[in-house]
Protein backbone atom coordinates (compact mmCIF):
# COMPACT_ATOMS: atom_id res chain seq x y z
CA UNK A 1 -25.33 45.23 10.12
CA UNK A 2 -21.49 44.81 10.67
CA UNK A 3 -22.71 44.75 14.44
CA UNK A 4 -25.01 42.25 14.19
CA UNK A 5 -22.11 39.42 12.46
CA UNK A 6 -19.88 40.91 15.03
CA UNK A 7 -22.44 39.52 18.09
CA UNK A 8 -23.36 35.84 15.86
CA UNK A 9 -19.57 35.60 15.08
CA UNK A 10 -19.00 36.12 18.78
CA UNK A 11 -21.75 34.26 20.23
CA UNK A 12 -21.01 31.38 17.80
CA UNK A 13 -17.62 31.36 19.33
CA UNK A 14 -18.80 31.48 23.23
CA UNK A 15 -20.88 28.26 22.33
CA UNK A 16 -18.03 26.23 20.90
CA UNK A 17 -16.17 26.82 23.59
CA UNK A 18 -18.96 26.39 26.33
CA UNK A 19 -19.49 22.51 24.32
CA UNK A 20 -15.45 22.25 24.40
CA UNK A 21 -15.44 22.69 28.16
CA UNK A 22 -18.31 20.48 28.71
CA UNK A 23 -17.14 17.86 27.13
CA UNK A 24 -14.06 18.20 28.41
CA UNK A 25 -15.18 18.32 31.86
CA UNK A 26 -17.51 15.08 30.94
CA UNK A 27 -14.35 13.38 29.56
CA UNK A 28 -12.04 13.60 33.38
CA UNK A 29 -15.58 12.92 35.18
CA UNK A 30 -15.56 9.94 33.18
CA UNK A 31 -11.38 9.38 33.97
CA UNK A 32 -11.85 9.96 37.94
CA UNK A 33 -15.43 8.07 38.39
CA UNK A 34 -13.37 4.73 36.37
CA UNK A 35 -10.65 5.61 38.61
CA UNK A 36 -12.61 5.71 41.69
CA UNK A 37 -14.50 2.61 40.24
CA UNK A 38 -10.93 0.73 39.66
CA UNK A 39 -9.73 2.10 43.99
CA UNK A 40 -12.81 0.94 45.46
CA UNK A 41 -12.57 -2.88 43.44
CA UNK A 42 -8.45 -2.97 44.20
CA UNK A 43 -9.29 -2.13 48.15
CA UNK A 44 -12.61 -4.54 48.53
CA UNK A 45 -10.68 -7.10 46.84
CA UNK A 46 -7.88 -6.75 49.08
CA UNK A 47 -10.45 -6.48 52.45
CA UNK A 48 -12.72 -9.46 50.91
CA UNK A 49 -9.00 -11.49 50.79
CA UNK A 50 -7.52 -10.24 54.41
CA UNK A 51 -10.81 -11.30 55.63
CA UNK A 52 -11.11 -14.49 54.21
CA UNK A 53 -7.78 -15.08 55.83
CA UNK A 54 -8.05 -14.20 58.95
CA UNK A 55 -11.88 -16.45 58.58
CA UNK A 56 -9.61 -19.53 57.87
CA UNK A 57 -7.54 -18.98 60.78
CA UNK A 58 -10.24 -18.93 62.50
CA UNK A 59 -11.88 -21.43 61.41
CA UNK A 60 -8.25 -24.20 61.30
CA UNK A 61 -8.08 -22.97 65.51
CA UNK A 62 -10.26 -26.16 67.14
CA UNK A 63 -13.30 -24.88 69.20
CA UNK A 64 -14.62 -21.94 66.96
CA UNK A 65 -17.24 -20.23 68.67
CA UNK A 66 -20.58 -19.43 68.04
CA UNK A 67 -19.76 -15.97 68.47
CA UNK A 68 -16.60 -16.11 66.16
CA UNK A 69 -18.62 -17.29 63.60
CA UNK A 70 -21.51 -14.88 64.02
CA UNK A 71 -18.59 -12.04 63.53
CA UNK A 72 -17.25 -13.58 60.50
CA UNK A 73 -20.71 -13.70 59.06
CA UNK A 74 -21.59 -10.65 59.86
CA UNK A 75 -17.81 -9.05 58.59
CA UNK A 76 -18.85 -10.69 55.26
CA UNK A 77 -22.24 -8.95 54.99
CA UNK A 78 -21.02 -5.76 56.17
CA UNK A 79 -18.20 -6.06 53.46
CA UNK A 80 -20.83 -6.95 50.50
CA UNK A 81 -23.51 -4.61 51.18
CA UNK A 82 -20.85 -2.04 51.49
CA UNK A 83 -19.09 -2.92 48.13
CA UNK A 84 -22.74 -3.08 46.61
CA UNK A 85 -23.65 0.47 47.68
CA UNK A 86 -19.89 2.02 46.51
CA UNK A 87 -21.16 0.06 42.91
CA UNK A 88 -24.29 1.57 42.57
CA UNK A 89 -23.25 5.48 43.82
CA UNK A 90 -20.19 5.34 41.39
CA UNK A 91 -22.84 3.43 38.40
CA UNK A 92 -25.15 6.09 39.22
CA UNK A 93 -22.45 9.00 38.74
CA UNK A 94 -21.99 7.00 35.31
CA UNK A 95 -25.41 7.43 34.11
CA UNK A 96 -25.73 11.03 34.99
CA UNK A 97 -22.44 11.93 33.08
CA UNK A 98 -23.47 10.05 29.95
């Protein structure tokens, strides 16, 4: 008998601490992926704005090409459906933790 509420007092413990550790872990997945999430809005932000820039010098310079303006346009996209894909990996990474 004294075995037997020596193993439930003992697996009782294990399990608290399994949960601790979980949640724990859960809690800096949560810190890093909001981290990550905060890095990858700072740097597009930054890239969207360097762009943008370097678009209106561009575009002030008399005689803009049609190629110039096809890279521009196509710099833009590239930048947006890069952002959007970074969004929904790290929104994605969100749901499975919660």
């Amino acid at each position: 008998m004294d075995n037997l509420i020596i193993l439930i007092i003992g697996l009782t413990i294990v399990i608290i601490y399994t949960i601790y550790r979980v949640s724990f872990w859960r809690k800096r997945i949560r810190i890093e992926t909001k981290e990550a999430q905060d890095a990858v809005s700072s740097s597009f932000k930054e890239l969207r704005e360097k762009i943008e820039k370097n678009v209106e010098m561009l575009d002030n310079k008399p005689g803009l090409s049609k190629e110039e303006k096809e890279i521009r346009d196509r710099l833009q996209e590239a930048l947006d459906k890069s952002e959007n894909i970074i969004r929904k990996e790290i929104d994605d990474i969100e749901k499975e933790i919660d």
